[in-house]
C-alpha atoms as a PDB file:
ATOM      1  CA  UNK A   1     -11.172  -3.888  13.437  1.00  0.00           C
ATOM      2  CA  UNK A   2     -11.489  -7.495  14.410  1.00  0.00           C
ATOM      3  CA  UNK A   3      -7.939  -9.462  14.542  1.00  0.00           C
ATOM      4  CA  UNK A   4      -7.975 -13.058  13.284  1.00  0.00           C
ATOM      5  CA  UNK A   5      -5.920 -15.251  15.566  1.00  0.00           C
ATOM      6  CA  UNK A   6      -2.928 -17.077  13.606  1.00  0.00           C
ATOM      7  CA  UNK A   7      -3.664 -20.777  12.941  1.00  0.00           C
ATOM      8  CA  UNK A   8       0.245 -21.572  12.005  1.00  0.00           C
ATOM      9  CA  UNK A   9      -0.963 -21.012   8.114  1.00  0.00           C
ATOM     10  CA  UNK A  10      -0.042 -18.380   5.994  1.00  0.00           C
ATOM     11  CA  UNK A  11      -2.810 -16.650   4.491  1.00  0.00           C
ATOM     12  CA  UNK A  12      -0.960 -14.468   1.958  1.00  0.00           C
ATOM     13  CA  UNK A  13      -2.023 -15.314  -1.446  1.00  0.00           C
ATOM     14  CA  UNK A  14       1.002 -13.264  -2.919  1.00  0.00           C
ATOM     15  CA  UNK A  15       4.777 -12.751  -2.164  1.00  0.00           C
ATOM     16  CA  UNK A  16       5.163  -9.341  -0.067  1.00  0.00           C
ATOM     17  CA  UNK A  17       8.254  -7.425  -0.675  1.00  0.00           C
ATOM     18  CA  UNK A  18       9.565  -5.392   2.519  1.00  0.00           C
ATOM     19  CA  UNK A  19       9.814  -1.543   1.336  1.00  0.00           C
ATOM     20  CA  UNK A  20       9.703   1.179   2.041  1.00  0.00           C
ATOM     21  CA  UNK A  21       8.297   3.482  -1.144  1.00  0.00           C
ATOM     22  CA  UNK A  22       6.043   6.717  -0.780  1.00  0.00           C
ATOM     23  CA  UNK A  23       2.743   6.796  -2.044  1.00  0.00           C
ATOM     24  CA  UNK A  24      -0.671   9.342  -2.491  1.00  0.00           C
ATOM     25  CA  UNK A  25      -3.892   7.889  -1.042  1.00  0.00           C
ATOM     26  CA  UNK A  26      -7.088   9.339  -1.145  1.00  0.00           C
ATOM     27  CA  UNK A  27     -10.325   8.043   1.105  1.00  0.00           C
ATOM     28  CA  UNK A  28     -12.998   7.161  -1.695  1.00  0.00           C
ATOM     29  CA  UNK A  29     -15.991   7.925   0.152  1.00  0.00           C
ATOM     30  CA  UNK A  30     -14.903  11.356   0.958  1.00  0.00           C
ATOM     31  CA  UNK A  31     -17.030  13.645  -1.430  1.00  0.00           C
ATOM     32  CA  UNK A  32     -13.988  16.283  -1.844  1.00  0.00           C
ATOM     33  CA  UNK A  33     -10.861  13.299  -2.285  1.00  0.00           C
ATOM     34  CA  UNK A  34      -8.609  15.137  -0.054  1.00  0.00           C
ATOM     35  CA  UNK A  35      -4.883  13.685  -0.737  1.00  0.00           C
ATOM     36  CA  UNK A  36      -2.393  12.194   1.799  1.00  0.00           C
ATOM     37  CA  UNK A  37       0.751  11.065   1.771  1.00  0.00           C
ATOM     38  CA  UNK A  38       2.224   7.686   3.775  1.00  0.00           C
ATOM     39  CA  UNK A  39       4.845   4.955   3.334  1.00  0.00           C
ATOM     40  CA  UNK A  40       4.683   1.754   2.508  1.00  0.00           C
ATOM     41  CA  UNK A  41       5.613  -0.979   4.656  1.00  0.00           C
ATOM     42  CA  UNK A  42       5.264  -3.924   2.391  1.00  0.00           C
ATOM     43  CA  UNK A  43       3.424  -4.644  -1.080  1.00  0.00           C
ATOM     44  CA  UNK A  44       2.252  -7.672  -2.870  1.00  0.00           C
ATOM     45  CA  UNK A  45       0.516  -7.673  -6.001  1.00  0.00           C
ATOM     46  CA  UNK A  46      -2.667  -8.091  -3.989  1.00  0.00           C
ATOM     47  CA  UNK A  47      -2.111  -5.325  -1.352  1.00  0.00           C
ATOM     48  CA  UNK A  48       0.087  -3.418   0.775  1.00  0.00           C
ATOM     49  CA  UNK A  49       0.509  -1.735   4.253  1.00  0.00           C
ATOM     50  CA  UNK A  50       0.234   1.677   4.785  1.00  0.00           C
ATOM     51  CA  UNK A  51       2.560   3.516   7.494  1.00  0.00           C
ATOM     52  CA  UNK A  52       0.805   7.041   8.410  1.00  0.00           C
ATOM     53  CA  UNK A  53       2.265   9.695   9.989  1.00  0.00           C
ATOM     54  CA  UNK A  54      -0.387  12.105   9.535  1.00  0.00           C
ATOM     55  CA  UNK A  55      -2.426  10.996  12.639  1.00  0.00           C
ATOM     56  CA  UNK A  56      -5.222  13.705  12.459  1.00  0.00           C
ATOM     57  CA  UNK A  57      -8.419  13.725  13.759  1.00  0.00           C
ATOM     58  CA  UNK A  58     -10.225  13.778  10.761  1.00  0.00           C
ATOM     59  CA  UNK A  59      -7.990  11.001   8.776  1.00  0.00           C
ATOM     60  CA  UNK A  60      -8.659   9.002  12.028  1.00  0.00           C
ATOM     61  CA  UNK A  61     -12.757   9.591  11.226  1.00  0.00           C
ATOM     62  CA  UNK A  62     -12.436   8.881   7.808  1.00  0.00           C
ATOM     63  CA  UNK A  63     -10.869   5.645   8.396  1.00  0.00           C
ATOM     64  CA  UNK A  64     -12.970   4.302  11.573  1.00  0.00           C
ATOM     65  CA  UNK A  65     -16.158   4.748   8.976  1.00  0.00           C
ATOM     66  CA  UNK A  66     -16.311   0.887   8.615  1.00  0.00           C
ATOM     67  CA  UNK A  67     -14.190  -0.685   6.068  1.00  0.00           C
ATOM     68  CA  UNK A  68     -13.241   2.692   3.876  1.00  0.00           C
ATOM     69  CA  UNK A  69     -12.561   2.385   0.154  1.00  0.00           C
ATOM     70  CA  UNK A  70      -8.825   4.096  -0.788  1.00  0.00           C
ATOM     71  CA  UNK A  71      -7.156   4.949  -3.775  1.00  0.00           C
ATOM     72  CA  UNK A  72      -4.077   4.350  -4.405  1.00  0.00           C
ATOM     73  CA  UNK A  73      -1.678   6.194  -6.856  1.00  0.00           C
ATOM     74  CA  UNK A  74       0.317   4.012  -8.662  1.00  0.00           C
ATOM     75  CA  UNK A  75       2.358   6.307 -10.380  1.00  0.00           C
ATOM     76  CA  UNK A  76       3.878   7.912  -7.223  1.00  0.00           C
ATOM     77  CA  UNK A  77       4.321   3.657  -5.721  1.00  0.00           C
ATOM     78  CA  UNK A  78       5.829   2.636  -8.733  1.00  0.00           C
ATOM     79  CA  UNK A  79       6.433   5.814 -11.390  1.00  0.00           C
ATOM     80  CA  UNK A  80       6.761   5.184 -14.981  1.00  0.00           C
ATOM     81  CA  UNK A  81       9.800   6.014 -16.464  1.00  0.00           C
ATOM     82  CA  UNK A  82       8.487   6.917 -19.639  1.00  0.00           C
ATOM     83  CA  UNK A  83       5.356   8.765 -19.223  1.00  0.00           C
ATOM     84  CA  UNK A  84       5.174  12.644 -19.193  1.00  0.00           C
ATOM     85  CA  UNK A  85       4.268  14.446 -16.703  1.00  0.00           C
ATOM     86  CA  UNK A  86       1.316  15.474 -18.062  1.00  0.00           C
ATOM     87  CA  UNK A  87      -0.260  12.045 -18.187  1.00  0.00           C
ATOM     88  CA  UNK A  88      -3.120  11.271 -15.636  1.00  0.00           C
ATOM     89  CA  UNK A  89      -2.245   9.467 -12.590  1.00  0.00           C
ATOM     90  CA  UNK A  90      -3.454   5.646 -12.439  1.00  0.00           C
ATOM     91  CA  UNK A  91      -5.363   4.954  -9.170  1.00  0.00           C
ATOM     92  CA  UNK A  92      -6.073   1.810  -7.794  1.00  0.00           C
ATOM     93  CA  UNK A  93      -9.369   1.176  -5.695  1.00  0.00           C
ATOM     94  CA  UNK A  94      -8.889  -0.632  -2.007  1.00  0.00           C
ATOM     95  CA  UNK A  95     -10.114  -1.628   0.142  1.00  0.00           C
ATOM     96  CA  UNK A  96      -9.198  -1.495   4.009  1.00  0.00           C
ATOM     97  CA  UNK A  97      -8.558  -4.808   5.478  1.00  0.00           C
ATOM     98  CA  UNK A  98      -6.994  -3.918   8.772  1.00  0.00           C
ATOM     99  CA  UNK A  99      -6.315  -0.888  11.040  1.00  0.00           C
ATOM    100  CA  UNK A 100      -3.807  -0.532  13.879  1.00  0.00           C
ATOM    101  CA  UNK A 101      -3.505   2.867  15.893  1.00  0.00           C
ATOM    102  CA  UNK A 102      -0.550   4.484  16.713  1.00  0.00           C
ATOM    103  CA  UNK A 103       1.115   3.278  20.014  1.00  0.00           C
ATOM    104  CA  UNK A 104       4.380   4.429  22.361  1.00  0.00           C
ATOM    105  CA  UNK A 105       5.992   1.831  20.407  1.00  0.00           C
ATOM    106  CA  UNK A 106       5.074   2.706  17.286  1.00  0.00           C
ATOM    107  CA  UNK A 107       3.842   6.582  16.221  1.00  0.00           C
ATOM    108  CA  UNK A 108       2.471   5.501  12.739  1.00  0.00           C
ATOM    109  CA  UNK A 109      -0.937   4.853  12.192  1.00  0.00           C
ATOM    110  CA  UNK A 110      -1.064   1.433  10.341  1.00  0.00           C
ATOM    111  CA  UNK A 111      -3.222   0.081   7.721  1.00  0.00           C
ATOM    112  CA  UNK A 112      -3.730  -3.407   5.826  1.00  0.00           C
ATOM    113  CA  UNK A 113      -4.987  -2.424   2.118  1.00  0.00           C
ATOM    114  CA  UNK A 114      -6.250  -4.687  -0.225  1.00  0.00           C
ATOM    115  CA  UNK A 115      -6.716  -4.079  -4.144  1.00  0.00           C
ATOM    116  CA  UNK A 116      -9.909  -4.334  -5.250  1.00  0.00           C
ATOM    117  CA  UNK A 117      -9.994  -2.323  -8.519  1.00  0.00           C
ATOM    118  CA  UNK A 118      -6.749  -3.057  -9.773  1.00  0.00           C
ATOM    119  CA  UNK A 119      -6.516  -3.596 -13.881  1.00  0.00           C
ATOM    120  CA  UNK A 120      -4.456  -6.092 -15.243  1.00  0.00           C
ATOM    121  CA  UNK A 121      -1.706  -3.335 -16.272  1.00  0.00           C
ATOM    122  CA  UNK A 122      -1.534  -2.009 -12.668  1.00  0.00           C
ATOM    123  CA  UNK A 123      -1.306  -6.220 -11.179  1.00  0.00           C
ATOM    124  CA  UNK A 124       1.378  -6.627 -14.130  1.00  0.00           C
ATOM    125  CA  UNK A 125       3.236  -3.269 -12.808  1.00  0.00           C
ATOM    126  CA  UNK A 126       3.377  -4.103  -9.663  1.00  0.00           C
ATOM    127  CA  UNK A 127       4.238  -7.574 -10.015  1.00  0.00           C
ATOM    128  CA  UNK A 128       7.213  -6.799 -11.981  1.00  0.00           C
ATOM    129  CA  UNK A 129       8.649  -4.134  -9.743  1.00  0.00           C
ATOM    130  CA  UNK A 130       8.261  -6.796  -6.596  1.00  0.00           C
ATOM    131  CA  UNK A 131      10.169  -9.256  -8.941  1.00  0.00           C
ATOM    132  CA  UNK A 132      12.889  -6.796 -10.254  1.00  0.00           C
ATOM    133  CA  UNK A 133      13.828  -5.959  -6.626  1.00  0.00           C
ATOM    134  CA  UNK A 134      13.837  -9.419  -5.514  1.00  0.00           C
ATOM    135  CA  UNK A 135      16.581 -10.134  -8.107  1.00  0.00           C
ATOM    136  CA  UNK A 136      18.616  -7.252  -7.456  1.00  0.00           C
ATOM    137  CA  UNK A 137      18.757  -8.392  -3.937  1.00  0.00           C
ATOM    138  CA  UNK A 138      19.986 -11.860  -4.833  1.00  0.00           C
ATOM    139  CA  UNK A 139      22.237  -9.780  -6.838  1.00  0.00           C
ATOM    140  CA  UNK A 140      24.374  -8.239  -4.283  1.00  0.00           C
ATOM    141  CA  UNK A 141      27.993  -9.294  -4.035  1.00  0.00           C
ATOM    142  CA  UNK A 142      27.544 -10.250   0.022  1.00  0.00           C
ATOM    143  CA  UNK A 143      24.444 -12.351  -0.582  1.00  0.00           C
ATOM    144  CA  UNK A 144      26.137 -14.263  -3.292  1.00  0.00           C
ATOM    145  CA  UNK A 145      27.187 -17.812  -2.472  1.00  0.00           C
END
């Protein structure tokens, strides 16, 4: 995928917290929504990236098909406390925005995902988990001033 050069602008329309958090994606166009696991790298109320270990040849396919839609569980990113486990998992449609292969460097296979069909309850969700650990970080005894 194309890679926009950096005009000295930040183009982030949300604050992006740095964690790592496991999470369920499935590749929307895929007729049978086969399931796979990665780690986050970041997440914003808008988005997150994706670190994938799974680097098989047919996740690799499914991704290079354009700009793929993915689902996103929500309730393995950010469970609900208070919800059985019987209740229906909320997913959130995605878009991909970027793509990087794996390298020597780096073995995971990276992508840049973008919410798209995210409801109001989902943004709200995710918003307050990114401000909840925010504050607990400022909480810390060391970072105190």
């Amino acid at each position: 995928m194309a890679s926009n050069s950096f005009n000295g602008k930040e183009r982030r329309a949300y604050v992006r917290l740095q964690r790592s958090l496991p999470v369920r994606f499935k590749i929307s166009a895929q007729q049978k929504s086969k399931t796979y696991t990665a780690t986050t790298k970041n997440i914003s109320r808008g988005g997150l990236c994706l670190e994938i270990y799974q680097d098989t040849p047919e996740l690799r396919e499914n991704l290079s098909d354009g700009r793929p839609k993915i689902s996103i569980d929500l309730d393995t990113l950010i469970p609900r406390p208070d919800t059985a486990a019987s209740v229906k998992s909320a997913w959130i449609s995605s878009r991909v925005d970027w793509a990087r292969k794996p390298t020597a460097n780096n073995p995971a296979m990276m992508i840049g995902i973008e919410f798209e069909g995210a409801t109001d309850e989902a943004r709200k969700r995710i918003h307050e988990y990114i401000v909840k650990e925010m504050v607990k970080r400022y909480e810390e005894p060391d970072l105190r001033i």
